[in-house]
PDB file of N, CA and C in Angstrom:
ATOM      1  N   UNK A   1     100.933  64.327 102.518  1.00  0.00           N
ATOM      2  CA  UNK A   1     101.369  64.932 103.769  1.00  0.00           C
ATOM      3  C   UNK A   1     100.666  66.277 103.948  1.00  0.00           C
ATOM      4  N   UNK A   2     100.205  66.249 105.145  1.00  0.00           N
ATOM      5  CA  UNK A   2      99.561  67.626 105.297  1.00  0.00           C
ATOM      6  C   UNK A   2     100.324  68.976 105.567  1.00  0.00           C
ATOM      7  N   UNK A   3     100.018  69.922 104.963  1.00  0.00           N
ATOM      8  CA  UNK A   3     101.036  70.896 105.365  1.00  0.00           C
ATOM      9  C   UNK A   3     101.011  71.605 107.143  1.00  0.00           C
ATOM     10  N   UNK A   4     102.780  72.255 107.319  1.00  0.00           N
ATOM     11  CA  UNK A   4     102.783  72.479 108.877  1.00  0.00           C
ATOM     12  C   UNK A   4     102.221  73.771 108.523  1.00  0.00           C
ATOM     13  N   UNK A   5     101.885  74.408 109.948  1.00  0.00           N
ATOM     14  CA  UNK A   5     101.688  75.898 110.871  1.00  0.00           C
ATOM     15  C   UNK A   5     102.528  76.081 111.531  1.00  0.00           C
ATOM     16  N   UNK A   6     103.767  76.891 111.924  1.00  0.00           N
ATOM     17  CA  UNK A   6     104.589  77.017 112.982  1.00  0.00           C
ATOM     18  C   UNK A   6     104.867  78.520 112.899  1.00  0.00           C
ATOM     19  N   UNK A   7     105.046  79.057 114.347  1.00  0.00           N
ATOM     20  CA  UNK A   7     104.921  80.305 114.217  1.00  0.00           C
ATOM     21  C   UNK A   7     105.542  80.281 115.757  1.00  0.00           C
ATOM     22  N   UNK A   8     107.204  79.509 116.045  1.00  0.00           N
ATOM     23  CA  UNK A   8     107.225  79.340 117.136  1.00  0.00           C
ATOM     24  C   UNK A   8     108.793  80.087 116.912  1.00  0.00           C
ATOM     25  N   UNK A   9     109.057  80.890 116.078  1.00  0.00           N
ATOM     26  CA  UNK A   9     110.412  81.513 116.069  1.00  0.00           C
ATOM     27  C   UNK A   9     110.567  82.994 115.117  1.00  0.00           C
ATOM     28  N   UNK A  10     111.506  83.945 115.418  1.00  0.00           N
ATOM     29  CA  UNK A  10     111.766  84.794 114.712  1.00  0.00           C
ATOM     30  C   UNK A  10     111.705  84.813 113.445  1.00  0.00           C
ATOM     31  N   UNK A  11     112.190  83.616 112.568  1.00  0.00           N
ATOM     32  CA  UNK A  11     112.379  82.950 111.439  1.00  0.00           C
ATOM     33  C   UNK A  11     110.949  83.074 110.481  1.00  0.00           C
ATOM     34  N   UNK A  12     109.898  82.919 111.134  1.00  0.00           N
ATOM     35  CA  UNK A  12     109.356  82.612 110.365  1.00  0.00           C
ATOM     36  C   UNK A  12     108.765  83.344 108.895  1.00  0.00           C
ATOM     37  N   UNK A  13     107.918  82.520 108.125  1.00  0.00           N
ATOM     38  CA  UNK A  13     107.951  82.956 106.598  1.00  0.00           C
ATOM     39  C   UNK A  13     107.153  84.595 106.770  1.00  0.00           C
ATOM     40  N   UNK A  14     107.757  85.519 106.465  1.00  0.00           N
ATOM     41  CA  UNK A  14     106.903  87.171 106.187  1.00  0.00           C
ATOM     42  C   UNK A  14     106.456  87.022 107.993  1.00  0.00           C
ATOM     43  N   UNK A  15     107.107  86.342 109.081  1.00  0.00           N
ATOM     44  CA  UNK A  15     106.512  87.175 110.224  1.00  0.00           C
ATOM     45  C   UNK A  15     105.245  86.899 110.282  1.00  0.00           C
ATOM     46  N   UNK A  16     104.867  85.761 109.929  1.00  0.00           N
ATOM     47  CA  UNK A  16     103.474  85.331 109.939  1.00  0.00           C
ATOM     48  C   UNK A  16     103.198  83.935 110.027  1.00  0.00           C
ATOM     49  N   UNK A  17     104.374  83.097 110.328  1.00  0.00           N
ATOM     50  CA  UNK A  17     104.126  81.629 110.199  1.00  0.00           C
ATOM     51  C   UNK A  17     104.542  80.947 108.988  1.00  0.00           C
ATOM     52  N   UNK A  18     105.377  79.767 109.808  1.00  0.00           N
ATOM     53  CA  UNK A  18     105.743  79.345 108.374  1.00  0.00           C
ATOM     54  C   UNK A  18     104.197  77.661 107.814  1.00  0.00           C
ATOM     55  N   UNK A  19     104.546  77.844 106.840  1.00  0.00           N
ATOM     56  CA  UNK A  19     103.439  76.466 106.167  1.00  0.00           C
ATOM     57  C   UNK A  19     104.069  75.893 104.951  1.00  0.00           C
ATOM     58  N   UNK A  20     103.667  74.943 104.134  1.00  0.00           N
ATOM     59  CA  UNK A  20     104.198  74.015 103.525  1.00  0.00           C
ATOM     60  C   UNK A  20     104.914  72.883 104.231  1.00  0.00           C
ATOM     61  N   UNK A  21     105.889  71.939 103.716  1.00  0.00           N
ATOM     62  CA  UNK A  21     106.503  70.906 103.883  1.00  0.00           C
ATOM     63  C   UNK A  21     107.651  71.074 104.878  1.00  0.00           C
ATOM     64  N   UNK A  22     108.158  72.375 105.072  1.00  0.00           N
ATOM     65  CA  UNK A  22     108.654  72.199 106.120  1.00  0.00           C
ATOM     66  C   UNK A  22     108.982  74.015 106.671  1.00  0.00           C
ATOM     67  N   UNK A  23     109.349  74.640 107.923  1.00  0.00           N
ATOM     68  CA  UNK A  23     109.865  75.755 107.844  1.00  0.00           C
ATOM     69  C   UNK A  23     110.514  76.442 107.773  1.00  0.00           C
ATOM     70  N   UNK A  24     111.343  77.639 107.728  1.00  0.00           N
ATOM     71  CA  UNK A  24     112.279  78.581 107.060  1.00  0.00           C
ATOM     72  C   UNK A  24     113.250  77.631 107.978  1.00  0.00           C
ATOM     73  N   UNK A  25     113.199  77.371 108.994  1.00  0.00           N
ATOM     74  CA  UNK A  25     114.485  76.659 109.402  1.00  0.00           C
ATOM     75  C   UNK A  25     114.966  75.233 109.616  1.00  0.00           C
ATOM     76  N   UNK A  26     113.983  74.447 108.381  1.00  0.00           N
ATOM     77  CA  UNK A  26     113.988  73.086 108.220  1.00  0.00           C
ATOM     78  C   UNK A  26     113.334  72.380 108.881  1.00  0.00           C
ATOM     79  N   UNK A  27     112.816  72.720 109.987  1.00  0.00           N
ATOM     80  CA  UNK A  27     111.650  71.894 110.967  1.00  0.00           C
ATOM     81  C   UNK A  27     110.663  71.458 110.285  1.00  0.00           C
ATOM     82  N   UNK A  28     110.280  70.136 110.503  1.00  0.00           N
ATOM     83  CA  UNK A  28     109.536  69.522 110.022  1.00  0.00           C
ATOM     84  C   UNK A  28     108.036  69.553 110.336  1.00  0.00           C
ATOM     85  N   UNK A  29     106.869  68.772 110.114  1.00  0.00           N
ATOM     86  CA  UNK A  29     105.651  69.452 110.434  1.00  0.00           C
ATOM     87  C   UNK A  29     105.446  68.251 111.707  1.00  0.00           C
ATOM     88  N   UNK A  30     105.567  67.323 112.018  1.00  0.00           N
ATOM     89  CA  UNK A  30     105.861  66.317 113.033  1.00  0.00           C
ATOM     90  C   UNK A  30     106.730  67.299 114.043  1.00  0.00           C
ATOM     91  N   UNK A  31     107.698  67.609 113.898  1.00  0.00           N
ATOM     92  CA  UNK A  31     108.378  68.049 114.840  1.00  0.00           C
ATOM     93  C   UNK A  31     107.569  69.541 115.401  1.00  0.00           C
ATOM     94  N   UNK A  32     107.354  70.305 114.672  1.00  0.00           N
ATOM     95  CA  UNK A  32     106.641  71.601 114.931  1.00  0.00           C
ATOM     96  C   UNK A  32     105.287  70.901 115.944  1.00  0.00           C
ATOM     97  N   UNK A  33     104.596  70.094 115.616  1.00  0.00           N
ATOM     98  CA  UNK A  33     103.152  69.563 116.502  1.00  0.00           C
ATOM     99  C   UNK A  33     103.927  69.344 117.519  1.00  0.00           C
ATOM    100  N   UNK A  34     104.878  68.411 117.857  1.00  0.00           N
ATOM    101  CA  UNK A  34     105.364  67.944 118.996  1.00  0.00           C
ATOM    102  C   UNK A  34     106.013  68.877 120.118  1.00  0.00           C
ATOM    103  N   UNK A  35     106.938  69.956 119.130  1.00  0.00           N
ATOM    104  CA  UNK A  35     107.209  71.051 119.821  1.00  0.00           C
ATOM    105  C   UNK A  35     105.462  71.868 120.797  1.00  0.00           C
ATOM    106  N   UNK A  36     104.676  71.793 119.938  1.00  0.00           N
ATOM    107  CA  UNK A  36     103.783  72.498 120.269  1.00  0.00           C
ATOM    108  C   UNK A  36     102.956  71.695 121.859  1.00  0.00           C
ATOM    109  N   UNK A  37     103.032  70.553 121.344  1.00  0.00           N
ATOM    110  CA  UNK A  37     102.442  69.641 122.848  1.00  0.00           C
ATOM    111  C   UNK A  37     103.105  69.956 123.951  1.00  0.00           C
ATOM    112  N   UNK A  38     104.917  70.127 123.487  1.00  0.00           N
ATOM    113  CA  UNK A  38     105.718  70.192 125.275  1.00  0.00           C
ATOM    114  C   UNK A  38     105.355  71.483 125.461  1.00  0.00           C
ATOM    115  N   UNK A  39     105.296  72.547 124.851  1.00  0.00           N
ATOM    116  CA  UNK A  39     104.690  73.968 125.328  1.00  0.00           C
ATOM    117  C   UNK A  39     103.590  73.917 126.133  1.00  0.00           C
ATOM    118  N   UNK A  40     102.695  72.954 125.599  1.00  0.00           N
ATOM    119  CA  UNK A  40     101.531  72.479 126.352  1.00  0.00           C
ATOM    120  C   UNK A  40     102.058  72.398 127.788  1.00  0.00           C
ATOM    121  N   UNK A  41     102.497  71.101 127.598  1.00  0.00           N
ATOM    122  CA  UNK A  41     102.590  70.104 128.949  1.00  0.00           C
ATOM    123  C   UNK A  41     103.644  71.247 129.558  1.00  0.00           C
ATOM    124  N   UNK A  42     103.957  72.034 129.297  1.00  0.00           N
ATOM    125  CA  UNK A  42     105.052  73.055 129.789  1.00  0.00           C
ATOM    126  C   UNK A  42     104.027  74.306 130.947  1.00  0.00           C
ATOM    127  N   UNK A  43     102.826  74.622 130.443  1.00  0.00           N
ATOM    128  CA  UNK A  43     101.970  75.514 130.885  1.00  0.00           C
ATOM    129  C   UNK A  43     101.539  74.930 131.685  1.00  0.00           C
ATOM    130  N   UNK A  44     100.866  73.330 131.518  1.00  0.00           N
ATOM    131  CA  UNK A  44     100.495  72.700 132.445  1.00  0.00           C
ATOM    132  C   UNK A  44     100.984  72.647 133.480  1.00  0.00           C
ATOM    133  N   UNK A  45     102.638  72.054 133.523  1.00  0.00           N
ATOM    134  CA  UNK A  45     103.494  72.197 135.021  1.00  0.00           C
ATOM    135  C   UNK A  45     103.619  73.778 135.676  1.00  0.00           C
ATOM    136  N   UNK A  46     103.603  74.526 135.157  1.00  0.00           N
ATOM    137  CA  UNK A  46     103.635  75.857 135.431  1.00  0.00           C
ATOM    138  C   UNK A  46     102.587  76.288 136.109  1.00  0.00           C
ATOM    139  N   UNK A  47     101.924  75.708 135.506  1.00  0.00           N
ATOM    140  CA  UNK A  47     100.031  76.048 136.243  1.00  0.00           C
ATOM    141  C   UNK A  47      99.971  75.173 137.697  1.00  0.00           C
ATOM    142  N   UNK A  48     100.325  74.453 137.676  1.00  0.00           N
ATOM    143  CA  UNK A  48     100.486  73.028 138.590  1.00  0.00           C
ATOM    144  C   UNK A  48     101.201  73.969 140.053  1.00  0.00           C
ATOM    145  N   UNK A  49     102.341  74.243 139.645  1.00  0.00           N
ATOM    146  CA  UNK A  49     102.903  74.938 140.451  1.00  0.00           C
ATOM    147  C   UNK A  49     102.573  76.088 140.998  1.00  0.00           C
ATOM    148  N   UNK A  50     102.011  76.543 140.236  1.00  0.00           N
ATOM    149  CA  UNK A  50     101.696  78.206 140.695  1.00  0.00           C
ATOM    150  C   UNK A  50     100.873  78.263 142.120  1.00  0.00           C
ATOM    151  N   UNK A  51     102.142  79.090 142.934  1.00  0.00           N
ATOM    152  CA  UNK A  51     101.908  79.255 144.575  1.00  0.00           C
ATOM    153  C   UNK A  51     102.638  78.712 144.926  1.00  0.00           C
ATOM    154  N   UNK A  52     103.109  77.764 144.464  1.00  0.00           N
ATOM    155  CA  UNK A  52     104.325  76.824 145.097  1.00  0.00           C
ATOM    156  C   UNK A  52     105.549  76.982 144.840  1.00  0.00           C
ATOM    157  N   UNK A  53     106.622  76.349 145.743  1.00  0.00           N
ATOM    158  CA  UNK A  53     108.255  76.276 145.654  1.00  0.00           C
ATOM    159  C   UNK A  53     108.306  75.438 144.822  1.00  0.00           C
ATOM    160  N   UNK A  54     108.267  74.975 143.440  1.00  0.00           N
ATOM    161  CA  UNK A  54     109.063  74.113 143.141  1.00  0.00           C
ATOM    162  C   UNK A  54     109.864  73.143 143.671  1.00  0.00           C
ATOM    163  N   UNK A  55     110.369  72.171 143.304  1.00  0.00           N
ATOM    164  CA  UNK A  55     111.439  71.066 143.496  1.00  0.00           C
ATOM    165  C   UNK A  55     112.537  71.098 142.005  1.00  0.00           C
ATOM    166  N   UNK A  56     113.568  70.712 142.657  1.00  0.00           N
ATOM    167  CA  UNK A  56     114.730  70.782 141.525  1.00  0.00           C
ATOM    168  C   UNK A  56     113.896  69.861 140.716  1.00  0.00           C
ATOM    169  N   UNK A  57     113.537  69.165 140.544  1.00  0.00           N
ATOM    170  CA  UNK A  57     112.851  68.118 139.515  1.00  0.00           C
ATOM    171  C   UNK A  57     112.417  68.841 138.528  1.00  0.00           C
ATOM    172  N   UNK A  58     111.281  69.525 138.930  1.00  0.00           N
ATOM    173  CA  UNK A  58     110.016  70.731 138.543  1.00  0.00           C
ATOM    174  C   UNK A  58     111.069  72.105 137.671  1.00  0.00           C
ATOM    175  N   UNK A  59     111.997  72.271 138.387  1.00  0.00           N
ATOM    176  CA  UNK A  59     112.794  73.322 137.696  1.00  0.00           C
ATOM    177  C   UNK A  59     113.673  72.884 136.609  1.00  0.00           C
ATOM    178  N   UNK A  60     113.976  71.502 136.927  1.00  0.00           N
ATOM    179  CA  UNK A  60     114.650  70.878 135.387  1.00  0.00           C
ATOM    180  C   UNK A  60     113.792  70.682 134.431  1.00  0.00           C
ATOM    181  N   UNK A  61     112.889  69.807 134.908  1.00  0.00           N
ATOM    182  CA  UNK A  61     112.112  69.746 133.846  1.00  0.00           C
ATOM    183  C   UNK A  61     111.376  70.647 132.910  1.00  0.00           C
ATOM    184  N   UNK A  62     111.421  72.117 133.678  1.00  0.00           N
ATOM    185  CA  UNK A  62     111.239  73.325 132.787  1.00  0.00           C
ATOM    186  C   UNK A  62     111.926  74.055 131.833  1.00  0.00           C
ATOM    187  N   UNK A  63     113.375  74.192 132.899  1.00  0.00           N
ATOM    188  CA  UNK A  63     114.460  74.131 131.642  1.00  0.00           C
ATOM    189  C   UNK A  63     114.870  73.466 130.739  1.00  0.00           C
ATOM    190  N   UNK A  64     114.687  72.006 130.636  1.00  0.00           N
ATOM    191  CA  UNK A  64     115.001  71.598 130.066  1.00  0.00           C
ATOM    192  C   UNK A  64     114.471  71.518 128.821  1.00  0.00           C
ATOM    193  N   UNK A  65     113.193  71.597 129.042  1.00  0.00           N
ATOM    194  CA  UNK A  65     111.251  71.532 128.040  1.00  0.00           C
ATOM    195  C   UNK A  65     111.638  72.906 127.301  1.00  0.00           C
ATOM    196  N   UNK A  66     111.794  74.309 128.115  1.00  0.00           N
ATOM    197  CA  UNK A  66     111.916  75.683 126.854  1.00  0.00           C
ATOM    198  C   UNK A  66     113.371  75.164 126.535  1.00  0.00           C
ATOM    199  N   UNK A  67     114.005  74.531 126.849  1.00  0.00           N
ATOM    200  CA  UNK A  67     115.272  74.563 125.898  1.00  0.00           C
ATOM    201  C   UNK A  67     114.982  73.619 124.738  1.00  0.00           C
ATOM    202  N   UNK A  68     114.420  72.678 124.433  1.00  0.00           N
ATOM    203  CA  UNK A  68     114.258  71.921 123.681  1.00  0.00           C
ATOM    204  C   UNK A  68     113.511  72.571 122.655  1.00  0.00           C
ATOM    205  N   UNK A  69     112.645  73.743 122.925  1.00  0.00           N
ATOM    206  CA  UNK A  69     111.686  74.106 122.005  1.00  0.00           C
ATOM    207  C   UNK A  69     112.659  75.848 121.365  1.00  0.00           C
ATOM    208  N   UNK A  70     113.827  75.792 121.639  1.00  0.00           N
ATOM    209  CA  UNK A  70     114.432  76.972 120.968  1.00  0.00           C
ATOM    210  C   UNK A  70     114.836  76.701 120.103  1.00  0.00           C
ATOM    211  N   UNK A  71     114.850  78.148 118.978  1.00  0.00           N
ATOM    212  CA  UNK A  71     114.799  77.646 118.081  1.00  0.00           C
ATOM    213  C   UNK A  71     116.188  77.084 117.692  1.00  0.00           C
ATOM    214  N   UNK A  72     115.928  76.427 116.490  1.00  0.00           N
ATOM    215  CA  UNK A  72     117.358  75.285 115.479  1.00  0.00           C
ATOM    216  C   UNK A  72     118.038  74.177 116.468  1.00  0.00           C
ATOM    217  N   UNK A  73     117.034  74.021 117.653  1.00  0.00           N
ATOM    218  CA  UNK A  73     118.056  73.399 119.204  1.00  0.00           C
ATOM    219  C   UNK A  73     117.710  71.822 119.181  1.00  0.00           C
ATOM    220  N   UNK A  74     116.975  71.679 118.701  1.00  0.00           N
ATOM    221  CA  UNK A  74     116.156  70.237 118.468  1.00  0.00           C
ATOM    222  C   UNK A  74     115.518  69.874 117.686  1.00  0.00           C
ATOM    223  N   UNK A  75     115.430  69.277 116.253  1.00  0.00           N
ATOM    224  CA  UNK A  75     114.320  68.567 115.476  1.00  0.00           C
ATOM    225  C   UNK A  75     114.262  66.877 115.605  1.00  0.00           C
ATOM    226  N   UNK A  76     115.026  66.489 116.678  1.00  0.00           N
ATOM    227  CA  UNK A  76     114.676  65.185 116.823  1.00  0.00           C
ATOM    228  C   UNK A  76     113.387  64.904 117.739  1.00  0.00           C
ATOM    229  N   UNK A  77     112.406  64.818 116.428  1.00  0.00           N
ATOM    230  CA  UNK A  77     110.698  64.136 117.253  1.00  0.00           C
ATOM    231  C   UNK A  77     110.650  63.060 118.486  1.00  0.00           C
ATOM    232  N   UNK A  78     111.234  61.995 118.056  1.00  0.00           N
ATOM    233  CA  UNK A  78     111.780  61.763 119.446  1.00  0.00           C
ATOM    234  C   UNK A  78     112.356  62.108 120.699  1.00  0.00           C
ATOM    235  N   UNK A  79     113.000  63.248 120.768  1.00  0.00           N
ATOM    236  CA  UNK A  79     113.520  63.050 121.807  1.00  0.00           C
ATOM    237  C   UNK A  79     112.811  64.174 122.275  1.00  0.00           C
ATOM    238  N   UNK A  80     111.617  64.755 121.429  1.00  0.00           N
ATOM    239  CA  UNK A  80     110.734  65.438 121.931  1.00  0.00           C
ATOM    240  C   UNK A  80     109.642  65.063 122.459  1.00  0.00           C
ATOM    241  N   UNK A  81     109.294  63.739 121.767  1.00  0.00           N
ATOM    242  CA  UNK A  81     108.134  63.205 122.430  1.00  0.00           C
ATOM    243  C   UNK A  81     108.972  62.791 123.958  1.00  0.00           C
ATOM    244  N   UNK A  82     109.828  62.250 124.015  1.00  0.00           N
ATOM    245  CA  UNK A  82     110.369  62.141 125.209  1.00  0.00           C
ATOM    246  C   UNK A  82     110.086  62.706 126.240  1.00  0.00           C
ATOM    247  N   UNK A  83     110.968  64.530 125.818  1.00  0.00           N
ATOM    248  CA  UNK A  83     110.799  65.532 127.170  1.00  0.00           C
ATOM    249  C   UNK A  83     109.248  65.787 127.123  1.00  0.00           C
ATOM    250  N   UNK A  84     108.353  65.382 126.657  1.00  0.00           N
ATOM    251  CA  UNK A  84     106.980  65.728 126.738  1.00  0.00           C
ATOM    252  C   UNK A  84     106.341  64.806 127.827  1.00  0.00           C
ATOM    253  N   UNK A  85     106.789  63.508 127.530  1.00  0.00           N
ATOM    254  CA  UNK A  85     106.310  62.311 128.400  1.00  0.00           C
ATOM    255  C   UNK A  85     107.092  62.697 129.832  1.00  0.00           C
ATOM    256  N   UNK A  86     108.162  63.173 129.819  1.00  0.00           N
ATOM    257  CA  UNK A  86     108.728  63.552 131.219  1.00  0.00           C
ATOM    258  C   UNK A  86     108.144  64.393 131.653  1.00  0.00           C
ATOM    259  N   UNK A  87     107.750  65.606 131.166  1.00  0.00           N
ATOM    260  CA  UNK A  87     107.327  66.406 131.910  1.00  0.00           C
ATOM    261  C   UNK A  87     105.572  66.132 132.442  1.00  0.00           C
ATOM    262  N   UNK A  88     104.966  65.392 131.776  1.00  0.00           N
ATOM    263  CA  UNK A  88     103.805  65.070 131.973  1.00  0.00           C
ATOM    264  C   UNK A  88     103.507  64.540 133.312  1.00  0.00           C
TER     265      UNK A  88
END
């Protein structure tokens, strides 16, 4: 197994990212990548929008995407790949 990079919370190891098998707050290295894609696809809709009103759709799907990626709020990879495919 390859070791994770995550550097997506307060938590992490010395304030510098956590690495090894999993991070200071049990996240896994699957889950940390996946987290990292909806951030993606998160900038993307953001970018998409920019100039525009939104639609309630567009505004859920944002909240819903940074809520999933806070921290200790979600390590189910699934249901991350999920909000990723939704927001896409």
């Amino acid at each position: 197994m390859d070791s994770m990079f995550c550097f997506q919370c307060e938590q992490t190891a010395g304030c510098k990212g956590c690495t090894g098998a999993q991070g200071v707050c049990g996240k896994q290295r699957d889950t940390a990548l996946l987290q990292d894609e909806l951030t993606g696809a998160l900038i993307g809709l953001a970018r998409a929008a920019k100039g525009r009103t939104p639609g309630p759709s567009a505004d859920r799907a944002m909240v819903e995407g940074l809520f999933t990626t806070v921290t200790n709020v979600n390590f189910d990879s699934e249901a991350v790949r999920r909000r990723t495919e939704a927001v896409r």
